[in-house]
C-alpha atoms as a PDB file:
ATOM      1  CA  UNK A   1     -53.045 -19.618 -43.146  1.00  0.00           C
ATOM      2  CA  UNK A   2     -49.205 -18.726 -43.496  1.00  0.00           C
ATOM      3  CA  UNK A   3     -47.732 -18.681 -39.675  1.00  0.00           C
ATOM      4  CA  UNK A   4     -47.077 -15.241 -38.464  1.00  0.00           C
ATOM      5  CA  UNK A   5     -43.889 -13.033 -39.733  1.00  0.00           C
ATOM      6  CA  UNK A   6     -43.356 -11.186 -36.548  1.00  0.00           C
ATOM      7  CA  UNK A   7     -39.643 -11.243 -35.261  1.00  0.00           C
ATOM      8  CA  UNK A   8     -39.321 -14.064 -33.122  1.00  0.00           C
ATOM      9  CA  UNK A   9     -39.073 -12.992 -28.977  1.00  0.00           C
ATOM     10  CA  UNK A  10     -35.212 -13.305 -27.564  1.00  0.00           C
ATOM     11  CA  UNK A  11     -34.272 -15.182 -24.175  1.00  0.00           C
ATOM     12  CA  UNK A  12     -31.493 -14.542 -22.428  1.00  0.00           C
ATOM     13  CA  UNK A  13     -30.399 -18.043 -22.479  1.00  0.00           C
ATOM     14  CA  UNK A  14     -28.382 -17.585 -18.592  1.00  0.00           C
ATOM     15  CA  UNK A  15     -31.037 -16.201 -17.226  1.00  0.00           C
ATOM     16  CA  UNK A  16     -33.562 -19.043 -18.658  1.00  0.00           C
ATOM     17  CA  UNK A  17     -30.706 -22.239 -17.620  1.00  0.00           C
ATOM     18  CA  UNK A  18     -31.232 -19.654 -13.797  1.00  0.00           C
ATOM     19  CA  UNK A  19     -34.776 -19.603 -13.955  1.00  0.00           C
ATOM     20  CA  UNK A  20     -34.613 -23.644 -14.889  1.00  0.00           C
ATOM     21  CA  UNK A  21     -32.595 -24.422 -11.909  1.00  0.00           C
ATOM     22  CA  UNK A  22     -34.395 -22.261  -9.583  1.00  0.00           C
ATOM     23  CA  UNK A  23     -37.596 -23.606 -10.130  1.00  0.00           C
ATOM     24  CA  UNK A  24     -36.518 -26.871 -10.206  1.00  0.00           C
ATOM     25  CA  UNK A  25     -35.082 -26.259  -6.835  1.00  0.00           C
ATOM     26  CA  UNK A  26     -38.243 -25.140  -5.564  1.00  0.00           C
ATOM     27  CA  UNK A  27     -40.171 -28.200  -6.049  1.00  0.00           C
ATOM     28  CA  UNK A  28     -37.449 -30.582  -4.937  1.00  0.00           C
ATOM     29  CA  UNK A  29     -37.738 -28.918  -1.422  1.00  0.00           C
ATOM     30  CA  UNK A  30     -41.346 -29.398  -1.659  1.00  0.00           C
ATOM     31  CA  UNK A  31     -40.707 -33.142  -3.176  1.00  0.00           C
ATOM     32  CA  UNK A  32     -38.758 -33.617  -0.273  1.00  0.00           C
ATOM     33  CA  UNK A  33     -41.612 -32.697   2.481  1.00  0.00           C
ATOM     34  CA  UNK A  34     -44.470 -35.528   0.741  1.00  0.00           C
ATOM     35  CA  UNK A  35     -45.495 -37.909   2.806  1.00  0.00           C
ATOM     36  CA  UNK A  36     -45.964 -41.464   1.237  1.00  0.00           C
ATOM     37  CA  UNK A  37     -49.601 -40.878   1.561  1.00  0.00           C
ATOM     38  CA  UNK A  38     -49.204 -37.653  -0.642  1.00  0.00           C
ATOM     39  CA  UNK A  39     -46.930 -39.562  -2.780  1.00  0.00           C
ATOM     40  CA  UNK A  40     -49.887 -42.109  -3.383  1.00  0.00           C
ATOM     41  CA  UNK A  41     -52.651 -39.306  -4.283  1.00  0.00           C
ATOM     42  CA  UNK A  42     -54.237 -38.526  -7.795  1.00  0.00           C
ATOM     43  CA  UNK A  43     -53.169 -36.022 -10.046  1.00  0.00           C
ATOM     44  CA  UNK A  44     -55.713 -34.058 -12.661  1.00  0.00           C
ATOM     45  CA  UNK A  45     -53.656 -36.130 -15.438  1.00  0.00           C
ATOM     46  CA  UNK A  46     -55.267 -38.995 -16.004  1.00  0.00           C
ATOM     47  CA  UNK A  47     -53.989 -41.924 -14.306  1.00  0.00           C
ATOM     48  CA  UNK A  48     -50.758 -40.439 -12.956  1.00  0.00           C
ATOM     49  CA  UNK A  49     -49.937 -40.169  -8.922  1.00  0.00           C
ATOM     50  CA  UNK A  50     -48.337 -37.960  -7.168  1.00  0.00           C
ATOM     51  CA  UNK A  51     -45.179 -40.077  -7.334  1.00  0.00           C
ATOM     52  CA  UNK A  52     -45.083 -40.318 -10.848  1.00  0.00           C
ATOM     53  CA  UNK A  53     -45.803 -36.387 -11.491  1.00  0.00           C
ATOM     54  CA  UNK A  54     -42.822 -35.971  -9.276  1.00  0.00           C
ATOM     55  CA  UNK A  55     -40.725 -38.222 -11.027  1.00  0.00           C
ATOM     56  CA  UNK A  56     -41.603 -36.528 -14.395  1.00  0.00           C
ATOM     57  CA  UNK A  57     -40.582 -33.439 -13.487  1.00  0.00           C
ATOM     58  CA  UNK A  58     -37.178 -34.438 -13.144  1.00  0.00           C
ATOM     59  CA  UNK A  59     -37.440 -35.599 -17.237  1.00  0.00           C
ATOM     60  CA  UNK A  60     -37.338 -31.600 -17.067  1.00  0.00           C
ATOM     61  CA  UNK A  61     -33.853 -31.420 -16.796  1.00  0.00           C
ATOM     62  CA  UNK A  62     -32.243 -34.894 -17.569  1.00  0.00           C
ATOM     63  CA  UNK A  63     -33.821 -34.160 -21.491  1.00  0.00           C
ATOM     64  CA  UNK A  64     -31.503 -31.916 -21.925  1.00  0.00           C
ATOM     65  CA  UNK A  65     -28.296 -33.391 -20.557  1.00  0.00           C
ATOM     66  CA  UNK A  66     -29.332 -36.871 -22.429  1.00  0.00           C
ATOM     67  CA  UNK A  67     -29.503 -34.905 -25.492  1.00  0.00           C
ATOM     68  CA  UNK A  68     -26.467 -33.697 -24.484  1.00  0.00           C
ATOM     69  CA  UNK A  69     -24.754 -37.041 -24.120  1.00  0.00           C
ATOM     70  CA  UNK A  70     -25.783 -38.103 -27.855  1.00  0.00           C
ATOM     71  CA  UNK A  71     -23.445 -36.741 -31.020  1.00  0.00           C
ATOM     72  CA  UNK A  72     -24.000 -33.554 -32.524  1.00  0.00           C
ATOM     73  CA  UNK A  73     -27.183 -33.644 -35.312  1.00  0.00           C
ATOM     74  CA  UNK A  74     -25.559 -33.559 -38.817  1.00  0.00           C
ATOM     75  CA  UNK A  75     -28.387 -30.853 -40.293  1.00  0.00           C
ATOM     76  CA  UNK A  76     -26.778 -27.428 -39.982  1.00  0.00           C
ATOM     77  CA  UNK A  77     -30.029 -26.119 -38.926  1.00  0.00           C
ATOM     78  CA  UNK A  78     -33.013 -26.917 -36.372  1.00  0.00           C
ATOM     79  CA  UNK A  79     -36.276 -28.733 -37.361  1.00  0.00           C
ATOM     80  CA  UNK A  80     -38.450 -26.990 -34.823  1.00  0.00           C
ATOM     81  CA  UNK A  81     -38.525 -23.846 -33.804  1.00  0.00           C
ATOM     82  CA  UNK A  82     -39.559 -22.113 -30.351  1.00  0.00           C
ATOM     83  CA  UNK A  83     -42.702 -20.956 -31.007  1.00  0.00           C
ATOM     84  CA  UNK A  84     -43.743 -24.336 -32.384  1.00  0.00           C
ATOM     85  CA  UNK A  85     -42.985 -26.744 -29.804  1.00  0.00           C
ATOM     86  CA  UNK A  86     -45.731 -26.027 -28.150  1.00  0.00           C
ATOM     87  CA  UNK A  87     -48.133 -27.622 -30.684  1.00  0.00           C
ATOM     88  CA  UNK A  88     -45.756 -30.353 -31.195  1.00  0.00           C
ATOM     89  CA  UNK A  89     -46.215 -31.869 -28.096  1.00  0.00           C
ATOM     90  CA  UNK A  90     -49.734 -33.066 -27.972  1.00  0.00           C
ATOM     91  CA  UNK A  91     -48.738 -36.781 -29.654  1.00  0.00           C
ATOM     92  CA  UNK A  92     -46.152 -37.959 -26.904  1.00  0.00           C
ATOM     93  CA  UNK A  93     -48.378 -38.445 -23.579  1.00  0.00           C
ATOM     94  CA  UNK A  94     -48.714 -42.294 -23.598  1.00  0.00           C
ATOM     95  CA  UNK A  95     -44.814 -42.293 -24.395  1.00  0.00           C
ATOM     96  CA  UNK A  96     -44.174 -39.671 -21.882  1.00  0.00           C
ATOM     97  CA  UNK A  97     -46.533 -41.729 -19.456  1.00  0.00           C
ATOM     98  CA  UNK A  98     -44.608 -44.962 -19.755  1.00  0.00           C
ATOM     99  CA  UNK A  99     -41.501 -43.351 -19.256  1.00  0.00           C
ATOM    100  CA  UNK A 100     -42.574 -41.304 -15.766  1.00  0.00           C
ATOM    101  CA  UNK A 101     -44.322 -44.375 -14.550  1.00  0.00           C
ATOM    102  CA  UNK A 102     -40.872 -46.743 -15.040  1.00  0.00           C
ATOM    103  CA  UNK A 103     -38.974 -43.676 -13.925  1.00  0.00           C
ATOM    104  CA  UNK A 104     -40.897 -43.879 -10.718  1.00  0.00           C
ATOM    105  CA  UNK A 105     -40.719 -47.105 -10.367  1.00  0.00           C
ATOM    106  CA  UNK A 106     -37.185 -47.543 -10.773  1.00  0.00           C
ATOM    107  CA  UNK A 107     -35.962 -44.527  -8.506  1.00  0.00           C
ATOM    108  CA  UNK A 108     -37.495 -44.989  -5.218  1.00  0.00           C
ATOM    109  CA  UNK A 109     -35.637 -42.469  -3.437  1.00  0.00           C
ATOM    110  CA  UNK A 110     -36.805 -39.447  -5.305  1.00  0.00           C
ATOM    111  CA  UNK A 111     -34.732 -36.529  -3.266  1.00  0.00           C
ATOM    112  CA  UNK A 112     -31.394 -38.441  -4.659  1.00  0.00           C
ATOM    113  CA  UNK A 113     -33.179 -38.599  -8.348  1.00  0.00           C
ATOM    114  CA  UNK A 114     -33.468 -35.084  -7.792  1.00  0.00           C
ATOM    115  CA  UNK A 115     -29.776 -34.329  -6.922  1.00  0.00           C
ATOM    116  CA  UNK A 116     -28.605 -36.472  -9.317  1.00  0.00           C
ATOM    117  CA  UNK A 117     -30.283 -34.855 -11.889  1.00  0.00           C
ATOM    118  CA  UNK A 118     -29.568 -31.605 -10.934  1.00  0.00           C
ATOM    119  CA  UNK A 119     -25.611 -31.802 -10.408  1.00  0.00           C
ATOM    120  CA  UNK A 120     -25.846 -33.480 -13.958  1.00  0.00           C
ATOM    121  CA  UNK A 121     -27.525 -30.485 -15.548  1.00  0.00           C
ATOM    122  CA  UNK A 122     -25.247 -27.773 -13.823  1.00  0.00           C
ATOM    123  CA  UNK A 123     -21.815 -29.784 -14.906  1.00  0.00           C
ATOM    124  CA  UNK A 124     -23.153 -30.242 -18.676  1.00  0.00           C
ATOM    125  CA  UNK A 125     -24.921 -27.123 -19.338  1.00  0.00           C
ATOM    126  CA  UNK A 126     -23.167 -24.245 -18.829  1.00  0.00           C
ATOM    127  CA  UNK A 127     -20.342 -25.255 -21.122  1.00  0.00           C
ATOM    128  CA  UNK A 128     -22.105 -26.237 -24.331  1.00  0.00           C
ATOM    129  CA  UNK A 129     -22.873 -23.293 -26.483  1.00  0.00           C
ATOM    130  CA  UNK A 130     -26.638 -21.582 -27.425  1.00  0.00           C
ATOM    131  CA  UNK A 131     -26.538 -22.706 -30.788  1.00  0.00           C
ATOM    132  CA  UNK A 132     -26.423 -26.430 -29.896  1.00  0.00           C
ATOM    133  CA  UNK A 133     -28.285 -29.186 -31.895  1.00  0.00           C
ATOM    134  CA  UNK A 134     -29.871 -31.644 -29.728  1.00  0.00           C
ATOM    135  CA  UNK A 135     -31.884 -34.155 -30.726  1.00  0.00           C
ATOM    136  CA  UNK A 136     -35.333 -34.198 -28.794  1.00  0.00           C
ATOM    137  CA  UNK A 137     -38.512 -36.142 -28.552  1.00  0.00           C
ATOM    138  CA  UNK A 138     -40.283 -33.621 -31.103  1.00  0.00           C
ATOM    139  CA  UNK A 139     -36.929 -32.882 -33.402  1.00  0.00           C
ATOM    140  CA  UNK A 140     -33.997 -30.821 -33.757  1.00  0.00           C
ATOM    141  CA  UNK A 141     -33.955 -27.773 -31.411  1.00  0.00           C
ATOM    142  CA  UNK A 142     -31.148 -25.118 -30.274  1.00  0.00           C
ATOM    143  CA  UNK A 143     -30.312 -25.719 -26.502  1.00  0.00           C
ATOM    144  CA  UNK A 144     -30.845 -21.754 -26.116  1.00  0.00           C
ATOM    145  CA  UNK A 145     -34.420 -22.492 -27.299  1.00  0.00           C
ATOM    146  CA  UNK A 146     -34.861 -25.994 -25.449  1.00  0.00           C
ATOM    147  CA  UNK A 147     -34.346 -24.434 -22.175  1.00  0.00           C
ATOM    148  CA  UNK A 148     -37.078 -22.002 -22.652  1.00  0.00           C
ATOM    149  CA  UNK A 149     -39.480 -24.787 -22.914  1.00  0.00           C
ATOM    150  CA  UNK A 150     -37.978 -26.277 -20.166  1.00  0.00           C
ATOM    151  CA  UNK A 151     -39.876 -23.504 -17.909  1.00  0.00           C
ATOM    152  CA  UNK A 152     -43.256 -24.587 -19.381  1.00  0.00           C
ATOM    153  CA  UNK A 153     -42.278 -28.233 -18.107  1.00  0.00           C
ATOM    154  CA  UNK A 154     -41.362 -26.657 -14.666  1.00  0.00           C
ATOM    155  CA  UNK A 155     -44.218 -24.292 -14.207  1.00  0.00           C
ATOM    156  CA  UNK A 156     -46.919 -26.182 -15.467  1.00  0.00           C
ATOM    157  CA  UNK A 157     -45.967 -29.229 -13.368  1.00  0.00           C
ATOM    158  CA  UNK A 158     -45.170 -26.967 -10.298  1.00  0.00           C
ATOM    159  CA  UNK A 159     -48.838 -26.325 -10.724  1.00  0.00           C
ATOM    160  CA  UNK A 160     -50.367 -29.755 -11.418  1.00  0.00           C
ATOM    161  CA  UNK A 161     -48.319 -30.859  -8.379  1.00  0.00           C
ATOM    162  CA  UNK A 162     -49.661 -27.905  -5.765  1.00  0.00           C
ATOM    163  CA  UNK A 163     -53.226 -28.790  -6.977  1.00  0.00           C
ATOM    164  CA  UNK A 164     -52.885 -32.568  -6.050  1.00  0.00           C
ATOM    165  CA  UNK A 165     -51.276 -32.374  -3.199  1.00  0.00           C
ATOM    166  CA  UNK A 166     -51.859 -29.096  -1.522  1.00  0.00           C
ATOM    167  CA  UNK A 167     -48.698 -27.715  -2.278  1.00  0.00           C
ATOM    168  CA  UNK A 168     -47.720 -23.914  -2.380  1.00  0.00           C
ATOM    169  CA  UNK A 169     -44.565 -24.521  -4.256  1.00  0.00           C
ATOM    170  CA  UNK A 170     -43.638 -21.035  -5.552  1.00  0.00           C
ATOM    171  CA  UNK A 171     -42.803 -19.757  -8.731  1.00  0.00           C
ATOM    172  CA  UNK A 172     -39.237 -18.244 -10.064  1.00  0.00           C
ATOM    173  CA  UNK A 173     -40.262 -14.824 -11.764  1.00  0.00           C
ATOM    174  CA  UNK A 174     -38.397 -15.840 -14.681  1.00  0.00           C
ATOM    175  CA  UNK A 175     -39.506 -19.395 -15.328  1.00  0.00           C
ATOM    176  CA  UNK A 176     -43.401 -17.828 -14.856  1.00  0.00           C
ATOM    177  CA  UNK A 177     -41.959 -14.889 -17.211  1.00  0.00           C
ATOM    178  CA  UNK A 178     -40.961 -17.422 -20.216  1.00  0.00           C
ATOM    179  CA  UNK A 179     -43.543 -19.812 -20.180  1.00  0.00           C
ATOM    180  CA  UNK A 180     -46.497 -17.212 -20.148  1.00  0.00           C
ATOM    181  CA  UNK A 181     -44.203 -15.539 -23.058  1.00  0.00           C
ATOM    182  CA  UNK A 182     -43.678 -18.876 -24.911  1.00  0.00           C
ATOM    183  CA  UNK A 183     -47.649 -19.943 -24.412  1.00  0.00           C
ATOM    184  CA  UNK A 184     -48.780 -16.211 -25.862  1.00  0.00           C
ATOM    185  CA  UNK A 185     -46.344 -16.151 -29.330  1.00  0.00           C
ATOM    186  CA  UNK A 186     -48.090 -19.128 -29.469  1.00  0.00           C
ATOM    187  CA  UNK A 187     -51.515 -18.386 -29.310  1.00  0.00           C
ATOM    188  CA  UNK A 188     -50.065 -15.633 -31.935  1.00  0.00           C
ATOM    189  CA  UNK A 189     -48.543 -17.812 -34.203  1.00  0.00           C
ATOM    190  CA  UNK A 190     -51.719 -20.386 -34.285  1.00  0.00           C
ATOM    191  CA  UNK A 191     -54.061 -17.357 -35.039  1.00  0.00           C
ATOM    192  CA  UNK A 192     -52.027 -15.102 -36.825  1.00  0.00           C
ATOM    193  CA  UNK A 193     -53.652 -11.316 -36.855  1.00  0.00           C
ATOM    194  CA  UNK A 194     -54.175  -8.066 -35.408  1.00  0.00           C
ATOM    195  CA  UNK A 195     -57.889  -8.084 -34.101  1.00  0.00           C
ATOM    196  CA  UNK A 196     -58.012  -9.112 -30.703  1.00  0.00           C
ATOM    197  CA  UNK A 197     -55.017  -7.625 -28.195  1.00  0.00           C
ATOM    198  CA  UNK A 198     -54.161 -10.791 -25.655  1.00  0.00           C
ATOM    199  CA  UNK A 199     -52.758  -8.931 -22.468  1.00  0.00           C
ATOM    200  CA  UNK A 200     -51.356 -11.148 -19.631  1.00  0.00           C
ATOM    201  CA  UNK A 201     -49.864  -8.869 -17.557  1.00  0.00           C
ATOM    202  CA  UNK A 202     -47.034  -8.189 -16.188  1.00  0.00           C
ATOM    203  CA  UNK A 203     -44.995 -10.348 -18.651  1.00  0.00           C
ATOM    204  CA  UNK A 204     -46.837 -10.276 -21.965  1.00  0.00           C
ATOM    205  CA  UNK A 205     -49.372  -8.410 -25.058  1.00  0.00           C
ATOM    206  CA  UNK A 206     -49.471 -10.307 -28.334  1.00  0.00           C
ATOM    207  CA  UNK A 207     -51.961  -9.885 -31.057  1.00  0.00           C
ATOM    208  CA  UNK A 208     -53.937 -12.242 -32.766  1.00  0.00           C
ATOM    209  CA  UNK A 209     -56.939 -13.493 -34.883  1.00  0.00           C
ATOM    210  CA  UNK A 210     -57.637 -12.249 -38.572  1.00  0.00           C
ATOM    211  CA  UNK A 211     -59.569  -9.475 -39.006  1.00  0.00           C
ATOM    212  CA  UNK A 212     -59.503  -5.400 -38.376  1.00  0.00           C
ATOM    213  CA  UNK A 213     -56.165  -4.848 -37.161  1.00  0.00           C
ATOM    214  CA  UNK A 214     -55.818  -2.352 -34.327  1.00  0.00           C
ATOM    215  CA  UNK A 215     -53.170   0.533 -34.596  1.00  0.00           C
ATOM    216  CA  UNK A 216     -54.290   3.349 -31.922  1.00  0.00           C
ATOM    217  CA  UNK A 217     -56.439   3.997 -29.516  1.00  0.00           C
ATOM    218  CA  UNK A 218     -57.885   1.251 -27.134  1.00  0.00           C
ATOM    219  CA  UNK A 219     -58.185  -2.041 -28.813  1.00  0.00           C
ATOM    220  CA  UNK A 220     -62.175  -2.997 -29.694  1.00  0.00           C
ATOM    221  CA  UNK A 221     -61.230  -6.623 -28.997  1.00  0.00           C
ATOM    222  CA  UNK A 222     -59.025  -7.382 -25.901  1.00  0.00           C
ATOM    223  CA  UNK A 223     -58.732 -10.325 -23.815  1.00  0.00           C
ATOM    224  CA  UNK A 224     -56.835  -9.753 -20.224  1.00  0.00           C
ATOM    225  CA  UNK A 225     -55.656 -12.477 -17.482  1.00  0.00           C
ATOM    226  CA  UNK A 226     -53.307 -13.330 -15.094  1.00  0.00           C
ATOM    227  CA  UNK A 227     -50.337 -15.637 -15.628  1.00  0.00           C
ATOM    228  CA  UNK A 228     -51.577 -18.899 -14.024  1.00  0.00           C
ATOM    229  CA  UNK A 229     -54.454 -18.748 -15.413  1.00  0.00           C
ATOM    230  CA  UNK A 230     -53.203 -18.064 -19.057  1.00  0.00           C
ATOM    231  CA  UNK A 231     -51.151 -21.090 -18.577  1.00  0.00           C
ATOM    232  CA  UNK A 232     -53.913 -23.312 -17.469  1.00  0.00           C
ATOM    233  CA  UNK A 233     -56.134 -21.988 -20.767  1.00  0.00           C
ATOM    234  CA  UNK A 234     -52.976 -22.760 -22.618  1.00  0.00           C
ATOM    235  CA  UNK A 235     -52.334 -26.095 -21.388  1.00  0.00           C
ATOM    236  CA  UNK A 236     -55.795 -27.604 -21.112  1.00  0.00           C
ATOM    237  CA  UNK A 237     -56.045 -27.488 -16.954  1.00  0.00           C
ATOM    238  CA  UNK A 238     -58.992 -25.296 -17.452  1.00  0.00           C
ATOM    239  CA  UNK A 239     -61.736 -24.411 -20.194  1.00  0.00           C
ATOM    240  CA  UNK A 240     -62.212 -21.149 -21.545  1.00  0.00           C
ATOM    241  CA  UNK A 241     -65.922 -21.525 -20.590  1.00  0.00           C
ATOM    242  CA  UNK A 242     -64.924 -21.618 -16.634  1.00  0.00           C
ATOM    243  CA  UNK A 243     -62.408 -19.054 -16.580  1.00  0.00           C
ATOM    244  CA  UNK A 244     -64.993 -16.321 -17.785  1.00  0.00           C
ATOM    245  CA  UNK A 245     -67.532 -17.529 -15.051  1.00  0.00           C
ATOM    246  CA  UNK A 246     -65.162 -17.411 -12.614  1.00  0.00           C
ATOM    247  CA  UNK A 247     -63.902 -13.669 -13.573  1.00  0.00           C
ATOM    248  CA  UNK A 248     -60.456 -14.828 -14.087  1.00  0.00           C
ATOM    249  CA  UNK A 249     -60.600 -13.826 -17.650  1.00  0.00           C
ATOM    250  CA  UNK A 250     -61.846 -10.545 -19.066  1.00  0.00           C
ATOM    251  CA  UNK A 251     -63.244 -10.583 -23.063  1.00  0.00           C
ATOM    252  CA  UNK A 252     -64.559  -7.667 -24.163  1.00  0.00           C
ATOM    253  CA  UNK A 253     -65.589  -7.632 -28.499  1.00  0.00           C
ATOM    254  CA  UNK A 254     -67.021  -9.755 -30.768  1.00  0.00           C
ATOM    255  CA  UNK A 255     -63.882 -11.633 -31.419  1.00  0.00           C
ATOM    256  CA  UNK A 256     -62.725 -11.962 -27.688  1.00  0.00           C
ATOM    257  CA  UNK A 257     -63.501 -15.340 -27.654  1.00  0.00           C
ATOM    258  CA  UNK A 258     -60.541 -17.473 -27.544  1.00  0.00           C
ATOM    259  CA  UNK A 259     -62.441 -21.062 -26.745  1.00  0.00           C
ATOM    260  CA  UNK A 260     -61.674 -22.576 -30.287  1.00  0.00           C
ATOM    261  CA  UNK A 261     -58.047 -21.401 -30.398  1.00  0.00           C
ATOM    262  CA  UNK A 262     -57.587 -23.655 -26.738  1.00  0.00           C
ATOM    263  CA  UNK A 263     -55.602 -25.793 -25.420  1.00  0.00           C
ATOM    264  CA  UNK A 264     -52.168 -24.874 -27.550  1.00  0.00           C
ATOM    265  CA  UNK A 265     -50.510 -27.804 -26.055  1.00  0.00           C
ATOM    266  CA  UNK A 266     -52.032 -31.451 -25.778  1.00  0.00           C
END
């Protein structure tokens, strides 16, 4: 089935590179508190400690300033567009692994990996403009639209690292705002149609799945939920099964059932 035609959803790309730094400034404070017990506790991915999760999240950030660093793409155009990173991503966890295991490793002191990182992104990022080729992991993106994805780094990791190690890192408003925006176009753009109305409120409604479309009235197929739960759906952190026992999602019609459409990101 042809991806959907809808016009694409616009960032403010200041406010995103704000909502980037401030949540990456709320979980180096909390970085900074872990004990090396905490440090040395398991996380719900796989092998991964709490060290290493830590250390990842910095990859955040110093992806797009090593972009950055390399020569500007030749192609006058990107490969990949916003709305389908997120299904781009699902063949790079052993790489990714590797990488935040040596990163670990190598960068004991993880407050000054932190800083570092940090002052890097704020020197290099500001000046280079929206429409910026950089070269990434999953091909040729705009920097405008890198940095939203950046916030599904953040947030989801924020959350993977309060789980494991009884954190209550908070979450920037805008950085929650783009990644549950980001994960819903594409749910959208997976399962292009106008049957089921996906509400995650306060920050987003998208329609999706083939079938009847809805134009007035309430919708006979609507799925409702809150933002961190939308995310873990999303993301794989929880099944679709679970969320509906536990009440944190609401279905209601024959095609509110979104368990075959989840995770959108490996």
């Amino acid at each position: 089935m042809p991806p959907s035609q809808k016009r694409a959803r616009r960032y403010d790309p200041v406010r995103t590179r704000s909502a980037v730094l401030a949540q990456f400034a709320h979980v180096r404070e909390a970085v900074r508190t872990l004990t090396p017990e905490q440090l040395a506790l398991p996380t719900r991915l796989g092998d991964w400690t709490v060290r290493e999760l830590a250390a990842h999240l910095t990859m955040a950030l110093s992806g797009v300033t090593r972009s950055l660093d390399m020569p500007a793409p030749a192609p006058a155009k990107p490969e990949l567009t916003l709305v389908e990173w997120p299904a781009s991503t699902a063949d790079r966890a052993a790489r990714i692994a590797d990488d935040s295991r040596a990163l670990a490793a190598g960068h004991p002191d993880l407050d000054a990996l932190y800083g570092e990182v940090a002052e890097r992104f704020e020197e290099m990022v500001p000046g280079a403009g929206d429409e910026r080729l950089l070269t990434t992991r999953v091909g040729m993106m705009r920097l405008a639209d890198f940095l939203v994805t950046r916030t599904v780094e953040l947030v989801v990791h924020t959350d993977d690292l309060n789980e494991a190690a009884g954190l209550d890192i908070p979450y920037d408003r805008q950085a929650l705002a783009a990644c549950t925006r980001l994960l819903a176009d594409a749910l959208a753009e997976k399962a292009p149609g106008g049957s089921v109305e996906v509400r995650i409120p306060p920050f987003a409604v998208v329609q999706c799945v083939p079938g009847p479309r809805h134009t007035r009235g309430t919708p006979p197929n609507v799925v409702e939920t809150d933002p961190l739960t939308w995310i873990r759906l999303a993301t794989g952190r929880t099944e679709w099964a679970r969320a509906l026992d536990e009440a944190k999602v609401g279905a209601s019609g024959e095609r509110a059932d979104l368990a075959a459409l989840l995770p959108l990101m490996g």
